[in-house]
PDB file of N, CA and C in Angstrom:
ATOM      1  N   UNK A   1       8.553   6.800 -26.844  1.00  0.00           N
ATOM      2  CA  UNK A   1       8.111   6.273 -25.584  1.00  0.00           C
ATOM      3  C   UNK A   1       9.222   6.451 -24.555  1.00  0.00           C
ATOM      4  N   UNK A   2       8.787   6.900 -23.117  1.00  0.00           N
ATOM      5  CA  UNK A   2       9.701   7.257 -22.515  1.00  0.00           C
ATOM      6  C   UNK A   2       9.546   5.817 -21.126  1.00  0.00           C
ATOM      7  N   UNK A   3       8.560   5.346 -21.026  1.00  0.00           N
ATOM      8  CA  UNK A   3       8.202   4.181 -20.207  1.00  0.00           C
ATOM      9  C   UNK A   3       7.489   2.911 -20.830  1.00  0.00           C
ATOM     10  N   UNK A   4       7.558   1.582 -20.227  1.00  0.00           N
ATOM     11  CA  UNK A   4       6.882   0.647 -20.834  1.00  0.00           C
ATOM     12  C   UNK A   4       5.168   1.238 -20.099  1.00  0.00           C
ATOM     13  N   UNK A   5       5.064   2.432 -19.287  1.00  0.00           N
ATOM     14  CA  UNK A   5       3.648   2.522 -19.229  1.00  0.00           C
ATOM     15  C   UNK A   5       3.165   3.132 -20.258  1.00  0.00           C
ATOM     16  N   UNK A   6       4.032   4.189 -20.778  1.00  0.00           N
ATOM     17  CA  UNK A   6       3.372   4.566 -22.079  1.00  0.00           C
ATOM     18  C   UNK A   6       3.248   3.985 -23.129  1.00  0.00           C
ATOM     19  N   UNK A   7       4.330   3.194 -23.343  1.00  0.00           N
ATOM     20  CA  UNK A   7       4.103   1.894 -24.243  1.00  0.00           C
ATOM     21  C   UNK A   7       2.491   1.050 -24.010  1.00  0.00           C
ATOM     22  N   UNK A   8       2.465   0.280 -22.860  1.00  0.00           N
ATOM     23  CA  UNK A   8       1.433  -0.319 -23.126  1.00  0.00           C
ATOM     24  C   UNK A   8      -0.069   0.732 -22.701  1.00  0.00           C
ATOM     25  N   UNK A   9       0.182   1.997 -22.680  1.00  0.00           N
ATOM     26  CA  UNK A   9      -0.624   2.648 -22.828  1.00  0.00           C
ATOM     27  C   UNK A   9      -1.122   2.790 -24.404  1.00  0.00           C
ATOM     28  N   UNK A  10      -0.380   3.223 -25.004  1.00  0.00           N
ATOM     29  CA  UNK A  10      -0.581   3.589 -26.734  1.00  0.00           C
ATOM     30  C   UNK A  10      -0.492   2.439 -27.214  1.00  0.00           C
ATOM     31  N   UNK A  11       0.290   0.944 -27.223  1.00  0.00           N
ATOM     32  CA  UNK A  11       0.487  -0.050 -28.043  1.00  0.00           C
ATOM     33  C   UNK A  11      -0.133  -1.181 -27.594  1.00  0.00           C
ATOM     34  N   UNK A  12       0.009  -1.560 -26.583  1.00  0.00           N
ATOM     35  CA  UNK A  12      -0.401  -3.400 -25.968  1.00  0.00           C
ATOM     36  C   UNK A  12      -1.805  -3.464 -25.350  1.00  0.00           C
ATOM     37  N   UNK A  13      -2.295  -1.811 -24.571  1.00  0.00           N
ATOM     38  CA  UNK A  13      -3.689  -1.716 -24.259  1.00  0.00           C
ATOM     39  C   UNK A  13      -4.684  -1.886 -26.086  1.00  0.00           C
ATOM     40  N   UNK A  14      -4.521  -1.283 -26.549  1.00  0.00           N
ATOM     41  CA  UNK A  14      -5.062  -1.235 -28.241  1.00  0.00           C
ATOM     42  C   UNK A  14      -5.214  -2.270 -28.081  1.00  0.00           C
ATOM     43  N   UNK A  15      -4.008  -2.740 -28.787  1.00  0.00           N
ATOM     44  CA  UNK A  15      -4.114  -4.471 -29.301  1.00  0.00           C
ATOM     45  C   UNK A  15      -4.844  -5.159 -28.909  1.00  0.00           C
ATOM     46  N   UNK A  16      -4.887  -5.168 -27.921  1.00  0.00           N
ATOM     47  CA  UNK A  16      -5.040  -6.180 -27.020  1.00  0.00           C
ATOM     48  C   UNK A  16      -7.042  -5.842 -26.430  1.00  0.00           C
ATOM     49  N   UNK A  17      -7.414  -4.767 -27.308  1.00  0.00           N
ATOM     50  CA  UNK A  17      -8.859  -4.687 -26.427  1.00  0.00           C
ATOM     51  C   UNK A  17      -8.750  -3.849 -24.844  1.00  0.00           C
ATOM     52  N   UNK A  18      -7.814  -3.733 -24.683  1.00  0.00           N
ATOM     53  CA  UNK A  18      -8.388  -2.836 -23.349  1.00  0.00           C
ATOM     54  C   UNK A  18      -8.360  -1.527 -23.104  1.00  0.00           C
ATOM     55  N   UNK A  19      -8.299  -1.178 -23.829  1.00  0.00           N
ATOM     56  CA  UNK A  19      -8.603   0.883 -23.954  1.00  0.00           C
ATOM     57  C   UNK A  19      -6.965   1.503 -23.548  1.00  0.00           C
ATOM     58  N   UNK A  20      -6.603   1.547 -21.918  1.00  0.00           N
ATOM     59  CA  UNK A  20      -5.866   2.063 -21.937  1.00  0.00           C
ATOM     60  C   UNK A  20      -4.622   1.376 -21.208  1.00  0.00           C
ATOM     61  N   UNK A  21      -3.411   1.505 -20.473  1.00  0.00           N
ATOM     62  CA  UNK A  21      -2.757   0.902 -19.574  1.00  0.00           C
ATOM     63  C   UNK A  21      -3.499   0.426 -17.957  1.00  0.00           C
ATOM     64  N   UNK A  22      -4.261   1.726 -18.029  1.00  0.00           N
ATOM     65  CA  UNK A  22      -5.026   1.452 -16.517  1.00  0.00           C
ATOM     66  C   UNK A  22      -5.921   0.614 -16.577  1.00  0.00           C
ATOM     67  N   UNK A  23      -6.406  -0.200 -17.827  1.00  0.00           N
ATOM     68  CA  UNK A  23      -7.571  -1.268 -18.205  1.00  0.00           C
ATOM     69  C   UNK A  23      -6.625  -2.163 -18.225  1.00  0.00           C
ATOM     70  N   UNK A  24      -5.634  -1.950 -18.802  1.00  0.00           N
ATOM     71  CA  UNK A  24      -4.828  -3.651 -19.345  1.00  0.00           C
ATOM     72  C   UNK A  24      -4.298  -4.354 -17.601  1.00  0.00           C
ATOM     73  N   UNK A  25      -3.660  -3.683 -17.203  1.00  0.00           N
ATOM     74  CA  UNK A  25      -3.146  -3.507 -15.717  1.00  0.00           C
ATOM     75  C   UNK A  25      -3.875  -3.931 -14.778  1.00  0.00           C
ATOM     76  N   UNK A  26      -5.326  -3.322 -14.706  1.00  0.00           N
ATOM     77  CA  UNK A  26      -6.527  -3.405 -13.622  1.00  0.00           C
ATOM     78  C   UNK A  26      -6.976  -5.174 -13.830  1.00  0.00           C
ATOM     79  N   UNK A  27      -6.561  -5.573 -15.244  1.00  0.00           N
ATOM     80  CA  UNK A  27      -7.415  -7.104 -15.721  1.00  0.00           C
ATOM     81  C   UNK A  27      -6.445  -7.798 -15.552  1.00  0.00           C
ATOM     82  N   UNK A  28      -4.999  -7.686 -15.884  1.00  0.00           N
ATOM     83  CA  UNK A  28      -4.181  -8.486 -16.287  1.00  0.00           C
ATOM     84  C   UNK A  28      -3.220  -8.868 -15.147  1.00  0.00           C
ATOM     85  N   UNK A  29      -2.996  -8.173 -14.508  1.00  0.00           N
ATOM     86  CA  UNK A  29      -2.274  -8.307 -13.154  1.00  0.00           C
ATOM     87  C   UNK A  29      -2.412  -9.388 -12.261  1.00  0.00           C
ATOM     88  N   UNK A  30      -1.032 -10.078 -12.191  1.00  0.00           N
ATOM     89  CA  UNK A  30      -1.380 -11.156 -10.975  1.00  0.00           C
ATOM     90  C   UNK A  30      -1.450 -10.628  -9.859  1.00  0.00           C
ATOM     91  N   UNK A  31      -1.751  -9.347  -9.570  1.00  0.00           N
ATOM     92  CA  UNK A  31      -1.630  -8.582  -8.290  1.00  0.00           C
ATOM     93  C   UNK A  31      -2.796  -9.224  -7.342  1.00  0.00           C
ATOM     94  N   UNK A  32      -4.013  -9.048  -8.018  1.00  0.00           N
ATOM     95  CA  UNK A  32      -5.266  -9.589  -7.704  1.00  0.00           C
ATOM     96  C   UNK A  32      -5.383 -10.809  -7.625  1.00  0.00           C
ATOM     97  N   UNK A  33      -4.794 -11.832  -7.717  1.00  0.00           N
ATOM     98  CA  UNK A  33      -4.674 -13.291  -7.894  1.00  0.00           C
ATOM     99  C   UNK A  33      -3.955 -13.735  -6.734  1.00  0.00           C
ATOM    100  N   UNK A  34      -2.561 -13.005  -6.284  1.00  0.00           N
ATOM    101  CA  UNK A  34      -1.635 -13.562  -5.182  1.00  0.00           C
ATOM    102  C   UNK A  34      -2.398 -13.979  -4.034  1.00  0.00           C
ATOM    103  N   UNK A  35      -3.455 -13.211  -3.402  1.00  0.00           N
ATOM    104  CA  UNK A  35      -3.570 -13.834  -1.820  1.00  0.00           C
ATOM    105  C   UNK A  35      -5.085 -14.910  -1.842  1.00  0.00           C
ATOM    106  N   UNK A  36      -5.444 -15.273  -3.607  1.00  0.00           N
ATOM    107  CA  UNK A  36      -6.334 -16.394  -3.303  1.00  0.00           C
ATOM    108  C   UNK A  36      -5.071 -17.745  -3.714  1.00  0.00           C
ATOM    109  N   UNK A  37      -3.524 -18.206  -3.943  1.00  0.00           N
ATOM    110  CA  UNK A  37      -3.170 -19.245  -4.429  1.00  0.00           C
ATOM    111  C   UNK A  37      -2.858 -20.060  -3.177  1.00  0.00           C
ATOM    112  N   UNK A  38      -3.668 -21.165  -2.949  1.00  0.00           N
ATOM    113  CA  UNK A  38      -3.411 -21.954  -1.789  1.00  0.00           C
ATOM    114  C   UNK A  38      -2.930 -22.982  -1.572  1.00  0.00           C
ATOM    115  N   UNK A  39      -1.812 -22.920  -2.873  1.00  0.00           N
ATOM    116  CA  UNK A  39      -0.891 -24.143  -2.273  1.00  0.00           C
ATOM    117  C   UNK A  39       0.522 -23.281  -2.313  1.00  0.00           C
ATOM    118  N   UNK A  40       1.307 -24.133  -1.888  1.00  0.00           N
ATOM    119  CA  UNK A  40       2.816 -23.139  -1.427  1.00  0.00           C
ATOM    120  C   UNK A  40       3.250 -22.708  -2.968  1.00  0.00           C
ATOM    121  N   UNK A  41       3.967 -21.239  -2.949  1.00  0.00           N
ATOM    122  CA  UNK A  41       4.201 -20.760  -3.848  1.00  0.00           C
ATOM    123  C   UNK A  41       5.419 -20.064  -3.811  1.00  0.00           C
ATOM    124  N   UNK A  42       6.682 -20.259  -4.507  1.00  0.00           N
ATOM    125  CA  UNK A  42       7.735 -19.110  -4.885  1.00  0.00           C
ATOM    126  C   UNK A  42       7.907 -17.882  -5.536  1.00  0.00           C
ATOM    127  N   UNK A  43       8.047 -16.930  -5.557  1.00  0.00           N
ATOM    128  CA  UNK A  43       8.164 -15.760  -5.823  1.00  0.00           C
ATOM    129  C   UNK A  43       9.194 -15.343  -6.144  1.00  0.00           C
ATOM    130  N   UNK A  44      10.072 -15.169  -7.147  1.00  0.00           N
ATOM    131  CA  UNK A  44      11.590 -14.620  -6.723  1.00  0.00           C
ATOM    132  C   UNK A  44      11.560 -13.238  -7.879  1.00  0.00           C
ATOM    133  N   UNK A  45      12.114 -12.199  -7.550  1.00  0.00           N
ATOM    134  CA  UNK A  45      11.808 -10.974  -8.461  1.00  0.00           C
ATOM    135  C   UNK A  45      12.815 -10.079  -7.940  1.00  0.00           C
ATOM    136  N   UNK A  46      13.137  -9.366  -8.541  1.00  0.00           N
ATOM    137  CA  UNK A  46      14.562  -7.945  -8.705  1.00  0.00           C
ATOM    138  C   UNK A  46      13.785  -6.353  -8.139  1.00  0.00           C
ATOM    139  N   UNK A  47      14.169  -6.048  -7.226  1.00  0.00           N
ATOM    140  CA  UNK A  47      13.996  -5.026  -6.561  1.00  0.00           C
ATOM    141  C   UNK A  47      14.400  -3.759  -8.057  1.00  0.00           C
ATOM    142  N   UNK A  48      15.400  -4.150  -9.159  1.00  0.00           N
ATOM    143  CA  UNK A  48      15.300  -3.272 -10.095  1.00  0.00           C
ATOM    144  C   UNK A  48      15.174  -3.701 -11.313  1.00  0.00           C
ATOM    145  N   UNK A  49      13.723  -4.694 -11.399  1.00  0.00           N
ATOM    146  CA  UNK A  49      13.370  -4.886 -12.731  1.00  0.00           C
ATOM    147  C   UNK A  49      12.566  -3.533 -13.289  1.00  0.00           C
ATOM    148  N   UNK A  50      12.921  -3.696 -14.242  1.00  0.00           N
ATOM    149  CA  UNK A  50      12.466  -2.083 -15.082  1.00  0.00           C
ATOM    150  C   UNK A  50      10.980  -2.385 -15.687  1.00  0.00           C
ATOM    151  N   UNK A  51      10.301  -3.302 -15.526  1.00  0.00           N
ATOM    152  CA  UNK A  51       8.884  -3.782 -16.213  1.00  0.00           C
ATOM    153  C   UNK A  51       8.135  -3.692 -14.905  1.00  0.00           C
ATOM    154  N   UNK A  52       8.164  -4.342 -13.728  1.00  0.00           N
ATOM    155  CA  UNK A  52       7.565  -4.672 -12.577  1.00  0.00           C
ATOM    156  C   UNK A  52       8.232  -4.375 -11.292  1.00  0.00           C
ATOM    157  N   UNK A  53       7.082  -3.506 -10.692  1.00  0.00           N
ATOM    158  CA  UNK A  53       8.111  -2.650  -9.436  1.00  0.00           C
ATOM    159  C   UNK A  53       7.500  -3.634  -8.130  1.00  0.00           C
ATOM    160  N   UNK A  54       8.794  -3.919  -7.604  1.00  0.00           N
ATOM    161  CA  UNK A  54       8.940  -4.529  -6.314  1.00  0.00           C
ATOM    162  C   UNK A  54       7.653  -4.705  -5.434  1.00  0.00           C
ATOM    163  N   UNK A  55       7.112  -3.313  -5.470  1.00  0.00           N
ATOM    164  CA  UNK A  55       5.713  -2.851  -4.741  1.00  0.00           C
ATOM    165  C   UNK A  55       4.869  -4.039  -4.514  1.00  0.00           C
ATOM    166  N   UNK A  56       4.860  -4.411  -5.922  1.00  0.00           N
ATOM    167  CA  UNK A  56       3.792  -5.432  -6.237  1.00  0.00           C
ATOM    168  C   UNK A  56       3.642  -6.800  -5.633  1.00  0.00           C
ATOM    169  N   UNK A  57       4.643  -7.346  -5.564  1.00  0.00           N
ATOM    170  CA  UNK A  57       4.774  -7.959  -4.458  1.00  0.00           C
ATOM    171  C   UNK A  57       5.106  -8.119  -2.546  1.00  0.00           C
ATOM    172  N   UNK A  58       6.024  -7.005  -3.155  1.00  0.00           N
ATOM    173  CA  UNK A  58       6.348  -6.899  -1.357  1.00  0.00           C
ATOM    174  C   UNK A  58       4.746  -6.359  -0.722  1.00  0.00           C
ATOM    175  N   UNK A  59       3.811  -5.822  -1.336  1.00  0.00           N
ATOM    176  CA  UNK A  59       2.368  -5.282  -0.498  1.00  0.00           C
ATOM    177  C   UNK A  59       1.708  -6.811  -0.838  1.00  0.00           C
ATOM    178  N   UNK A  60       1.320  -7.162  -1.825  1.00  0.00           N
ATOM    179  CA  UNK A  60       0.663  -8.239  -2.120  1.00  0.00           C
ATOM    180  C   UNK A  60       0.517  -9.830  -1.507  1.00  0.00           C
ATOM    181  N   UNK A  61       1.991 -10.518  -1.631  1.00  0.00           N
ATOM    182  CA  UNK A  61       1.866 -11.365  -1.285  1.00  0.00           C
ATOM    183  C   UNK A  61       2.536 -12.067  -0.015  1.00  0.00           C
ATOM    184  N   UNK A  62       3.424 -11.999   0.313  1.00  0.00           N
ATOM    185  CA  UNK A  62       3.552 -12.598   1.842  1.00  0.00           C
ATOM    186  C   UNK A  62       2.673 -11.879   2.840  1.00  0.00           C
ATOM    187  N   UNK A  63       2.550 -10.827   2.671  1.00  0.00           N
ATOM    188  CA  UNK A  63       1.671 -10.496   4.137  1.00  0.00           C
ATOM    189  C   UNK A  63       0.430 -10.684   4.054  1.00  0.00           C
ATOM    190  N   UNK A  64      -0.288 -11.016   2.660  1.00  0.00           N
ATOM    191  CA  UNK A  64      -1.968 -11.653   2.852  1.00  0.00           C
ATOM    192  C   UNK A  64      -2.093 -13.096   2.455  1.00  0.00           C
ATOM    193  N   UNK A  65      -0.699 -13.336   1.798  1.00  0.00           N
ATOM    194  CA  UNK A  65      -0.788 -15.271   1.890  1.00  0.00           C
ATOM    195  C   UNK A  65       0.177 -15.909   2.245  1.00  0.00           C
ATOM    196  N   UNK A  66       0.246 -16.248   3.334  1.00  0.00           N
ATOM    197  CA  UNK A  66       0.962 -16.868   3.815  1.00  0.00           C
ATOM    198  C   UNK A  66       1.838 -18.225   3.072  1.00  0.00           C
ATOM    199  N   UNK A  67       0.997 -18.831   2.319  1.00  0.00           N
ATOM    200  CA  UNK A  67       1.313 -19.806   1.225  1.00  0.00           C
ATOM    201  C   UNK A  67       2.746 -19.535   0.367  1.00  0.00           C
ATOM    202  N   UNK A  68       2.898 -17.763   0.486  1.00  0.00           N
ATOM    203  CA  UNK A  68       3.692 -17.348  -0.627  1.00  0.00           C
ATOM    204  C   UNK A  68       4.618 -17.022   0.180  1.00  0.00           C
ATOM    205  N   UNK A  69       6.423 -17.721  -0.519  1.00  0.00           N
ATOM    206  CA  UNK A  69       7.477 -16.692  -0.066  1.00  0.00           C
ATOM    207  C   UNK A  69       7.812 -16.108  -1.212  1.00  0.00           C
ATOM    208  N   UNK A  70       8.761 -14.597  -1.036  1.00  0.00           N
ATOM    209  CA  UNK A  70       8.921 -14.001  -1.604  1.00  0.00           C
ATOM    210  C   UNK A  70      10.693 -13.231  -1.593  1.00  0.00           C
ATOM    211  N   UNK A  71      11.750 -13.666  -2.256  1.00  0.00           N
ATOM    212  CA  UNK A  71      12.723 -13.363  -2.775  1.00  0.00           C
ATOM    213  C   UNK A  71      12.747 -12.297  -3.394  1.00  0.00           C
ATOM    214  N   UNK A  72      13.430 -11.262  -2.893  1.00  0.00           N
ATOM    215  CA  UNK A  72      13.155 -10.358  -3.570  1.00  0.00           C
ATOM    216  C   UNK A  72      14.957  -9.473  -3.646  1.00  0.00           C
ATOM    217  N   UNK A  73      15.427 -10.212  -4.749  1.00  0.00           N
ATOM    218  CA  UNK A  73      16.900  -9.457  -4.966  1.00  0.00           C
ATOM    219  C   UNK A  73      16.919  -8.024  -5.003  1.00  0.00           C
ATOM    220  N   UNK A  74      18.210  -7.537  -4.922  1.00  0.00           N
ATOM    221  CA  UNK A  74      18.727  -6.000  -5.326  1.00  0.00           C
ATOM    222  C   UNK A  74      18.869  -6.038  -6.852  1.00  0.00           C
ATOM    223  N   UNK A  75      19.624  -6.895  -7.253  1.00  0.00           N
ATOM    224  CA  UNK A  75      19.888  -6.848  -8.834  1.00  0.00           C
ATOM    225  C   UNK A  75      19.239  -8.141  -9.037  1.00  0.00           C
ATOM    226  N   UNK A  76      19.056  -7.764 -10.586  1.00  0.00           N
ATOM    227  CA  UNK A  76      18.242  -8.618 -11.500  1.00  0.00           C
ATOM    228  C   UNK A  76      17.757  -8.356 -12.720  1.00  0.00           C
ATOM    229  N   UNK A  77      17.854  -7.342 -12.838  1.00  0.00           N
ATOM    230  CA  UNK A  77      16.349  -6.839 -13.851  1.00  0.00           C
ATOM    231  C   UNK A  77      15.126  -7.883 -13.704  1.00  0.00           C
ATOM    232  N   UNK A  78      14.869  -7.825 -15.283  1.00  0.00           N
ATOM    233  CA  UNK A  78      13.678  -8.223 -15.578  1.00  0.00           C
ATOM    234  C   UNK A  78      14.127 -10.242 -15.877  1.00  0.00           C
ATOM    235  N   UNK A  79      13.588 -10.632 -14.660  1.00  0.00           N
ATOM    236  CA  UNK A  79      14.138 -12.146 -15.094  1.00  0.00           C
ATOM    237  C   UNK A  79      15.657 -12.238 -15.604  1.00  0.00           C
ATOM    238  N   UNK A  80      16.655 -11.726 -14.662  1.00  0.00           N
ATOM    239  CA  UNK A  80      17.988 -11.631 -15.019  1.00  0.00           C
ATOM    240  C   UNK A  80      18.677 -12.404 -13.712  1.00  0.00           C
ATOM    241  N   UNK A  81      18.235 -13.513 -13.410  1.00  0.00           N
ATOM    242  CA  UNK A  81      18.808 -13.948 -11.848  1.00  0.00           C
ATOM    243  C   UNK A  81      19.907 -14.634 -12.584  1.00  0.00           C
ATOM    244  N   UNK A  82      21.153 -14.051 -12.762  1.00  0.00           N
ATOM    245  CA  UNK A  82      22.192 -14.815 -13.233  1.00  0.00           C
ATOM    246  C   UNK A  82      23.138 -13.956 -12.110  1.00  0.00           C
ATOM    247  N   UNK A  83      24.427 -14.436 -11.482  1.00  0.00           N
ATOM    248  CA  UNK A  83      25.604 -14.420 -10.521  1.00  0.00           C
ATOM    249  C   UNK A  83      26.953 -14.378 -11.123  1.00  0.00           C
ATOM    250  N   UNK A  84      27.617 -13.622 -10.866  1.00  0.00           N
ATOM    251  CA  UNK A  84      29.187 -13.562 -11.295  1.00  0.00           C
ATOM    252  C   UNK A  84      29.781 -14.692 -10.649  1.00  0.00           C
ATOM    253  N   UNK A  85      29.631 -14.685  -9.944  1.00  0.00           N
ATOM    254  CA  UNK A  85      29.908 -15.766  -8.658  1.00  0.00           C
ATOM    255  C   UNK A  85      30.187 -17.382  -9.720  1.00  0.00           C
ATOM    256  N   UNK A  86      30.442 -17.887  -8.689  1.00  0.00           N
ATOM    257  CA  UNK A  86      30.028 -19.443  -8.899  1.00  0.00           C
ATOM    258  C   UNK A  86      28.736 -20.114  -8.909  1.00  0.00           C
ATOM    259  N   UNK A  87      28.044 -20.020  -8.310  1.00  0.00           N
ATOM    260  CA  UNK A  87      26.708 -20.066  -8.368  1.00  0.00           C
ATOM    261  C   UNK A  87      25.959 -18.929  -9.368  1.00  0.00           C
ATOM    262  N   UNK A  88      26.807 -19.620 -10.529  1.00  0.00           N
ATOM    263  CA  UNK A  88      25.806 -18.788 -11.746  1.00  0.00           C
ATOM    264  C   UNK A  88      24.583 -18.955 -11.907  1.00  0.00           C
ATOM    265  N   UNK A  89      23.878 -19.690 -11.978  1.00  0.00           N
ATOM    266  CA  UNK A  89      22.379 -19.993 -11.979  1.00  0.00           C
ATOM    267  C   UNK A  89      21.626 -20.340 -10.499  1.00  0.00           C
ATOM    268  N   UNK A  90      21.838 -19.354  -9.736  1.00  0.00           N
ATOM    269  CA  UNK A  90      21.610 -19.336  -8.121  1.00  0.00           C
ATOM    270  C   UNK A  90      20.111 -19.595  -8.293  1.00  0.00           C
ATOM    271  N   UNK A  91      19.169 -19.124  -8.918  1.00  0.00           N
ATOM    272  CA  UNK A  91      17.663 -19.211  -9.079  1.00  0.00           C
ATOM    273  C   UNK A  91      16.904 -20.244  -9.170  1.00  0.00           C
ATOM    274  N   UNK A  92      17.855 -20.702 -10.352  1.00  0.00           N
ATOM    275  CA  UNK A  92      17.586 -22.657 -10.419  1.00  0.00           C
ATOM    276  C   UNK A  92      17.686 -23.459  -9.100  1.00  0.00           C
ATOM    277  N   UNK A  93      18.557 -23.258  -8.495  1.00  0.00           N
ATOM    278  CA  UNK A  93      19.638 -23.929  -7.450  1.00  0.00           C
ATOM    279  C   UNK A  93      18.663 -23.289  -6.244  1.00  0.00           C
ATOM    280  N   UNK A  94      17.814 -21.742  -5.993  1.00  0.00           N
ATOM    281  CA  UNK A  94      17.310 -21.576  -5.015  1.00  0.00           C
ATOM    282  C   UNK A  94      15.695 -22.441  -4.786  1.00  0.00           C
ATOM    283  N   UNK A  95      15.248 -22.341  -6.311  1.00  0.00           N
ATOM    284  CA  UNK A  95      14.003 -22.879  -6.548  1.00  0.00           C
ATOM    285  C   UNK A  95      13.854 -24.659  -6.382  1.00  0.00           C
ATOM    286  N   UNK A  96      15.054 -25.149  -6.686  1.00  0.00           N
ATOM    287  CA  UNK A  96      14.810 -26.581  -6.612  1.00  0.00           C
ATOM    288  C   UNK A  96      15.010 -27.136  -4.891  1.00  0.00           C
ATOM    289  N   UNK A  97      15.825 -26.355  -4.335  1.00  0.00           N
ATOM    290  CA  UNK A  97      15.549 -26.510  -2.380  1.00  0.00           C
ATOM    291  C   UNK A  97      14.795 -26.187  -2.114  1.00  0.00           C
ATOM    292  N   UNK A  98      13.559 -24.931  -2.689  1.00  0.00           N
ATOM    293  CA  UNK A  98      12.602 -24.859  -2.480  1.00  0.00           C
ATOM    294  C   UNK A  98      11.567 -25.634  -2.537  1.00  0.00           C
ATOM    295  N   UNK A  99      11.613 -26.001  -3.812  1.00  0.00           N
ATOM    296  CA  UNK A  99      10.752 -27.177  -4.369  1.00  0.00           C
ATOM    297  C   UNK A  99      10.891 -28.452  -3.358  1.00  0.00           C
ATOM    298  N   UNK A 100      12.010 -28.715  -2.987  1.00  0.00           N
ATOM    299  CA  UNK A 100      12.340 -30.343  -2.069  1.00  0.00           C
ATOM    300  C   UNK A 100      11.867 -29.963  -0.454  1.00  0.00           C
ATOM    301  N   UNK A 101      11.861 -28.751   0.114  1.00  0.00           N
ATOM    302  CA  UNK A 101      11.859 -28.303   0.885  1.00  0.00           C
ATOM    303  C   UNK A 101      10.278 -28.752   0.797  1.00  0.00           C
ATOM    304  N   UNK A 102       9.510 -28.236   0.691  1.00  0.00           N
ATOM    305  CA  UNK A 102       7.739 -28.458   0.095  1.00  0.00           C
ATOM    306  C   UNK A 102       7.382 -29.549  -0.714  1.00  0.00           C
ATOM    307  N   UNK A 103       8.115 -30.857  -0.512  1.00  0.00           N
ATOM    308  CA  UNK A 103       7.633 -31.751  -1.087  1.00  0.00           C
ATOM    309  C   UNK A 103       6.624 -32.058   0.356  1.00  0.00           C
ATOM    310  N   UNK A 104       5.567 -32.922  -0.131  1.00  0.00           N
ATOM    311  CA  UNK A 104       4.955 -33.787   0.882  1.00  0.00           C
ATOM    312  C   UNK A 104       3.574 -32.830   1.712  1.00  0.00           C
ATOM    313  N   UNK A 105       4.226 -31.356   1.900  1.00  0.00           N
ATOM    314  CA  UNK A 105       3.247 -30.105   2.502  1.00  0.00           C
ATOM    315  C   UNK A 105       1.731 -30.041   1.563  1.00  0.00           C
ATOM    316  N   UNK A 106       0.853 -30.084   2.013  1.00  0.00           N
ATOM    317  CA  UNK A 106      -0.045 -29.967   1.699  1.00  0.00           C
ATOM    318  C   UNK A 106      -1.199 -28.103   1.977  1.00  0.00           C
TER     319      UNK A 106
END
């Protein structure tokens, strides 16, 4: 396998009942889900996660739901929001001002 598309082309579409990657993808995707969630929502994702390309959000969700912001680092990979820095766990620390920030908003 030279991509996780060919992967879940030959392995996770099977399994899983959906013929091919373009079936598993077309059903499974929160792509289609982002601009109906109507209460406030965080987003935070790596411009070079190697599973999920940026695309997907930067077209998807802030510009058809407003509900949603969207963080979108340079580095990260795949769920890798960790910092050399001092603010090693910046994600935690961005999400919980977020969270206090949107208390009370309806």
């Amino acid at each position: 396998m030279k991509s996780v598309l060919e992967f879940d082309d030959k392995f996770t579409s099977k399994a899983f009942g959906f013929g091919d990657a373009a079936g598993y993808y077309g059903t499974q995707s929160s792509q289609a889900f982002l601009q109906t969630i109507s209460v406030p929502g965080l987003l935070i994702h790596s411009a070079d996660d190697p599973l999920i390309p940026a695309w997907v959000y930067e077209k998807a969700a802030p510009e058809k739901n407003p509900n949603l912001r969207l963080i979108l680092t340079q580095h990260g990979g795949h769920v890798g929001f960790l910092s050399r820095g001092p603010a090693r766990f910046w994600a935690e620390e961005c999400a919980g001002d977020w969270i206090a920030g949107n208390l009370g908003r309806s």
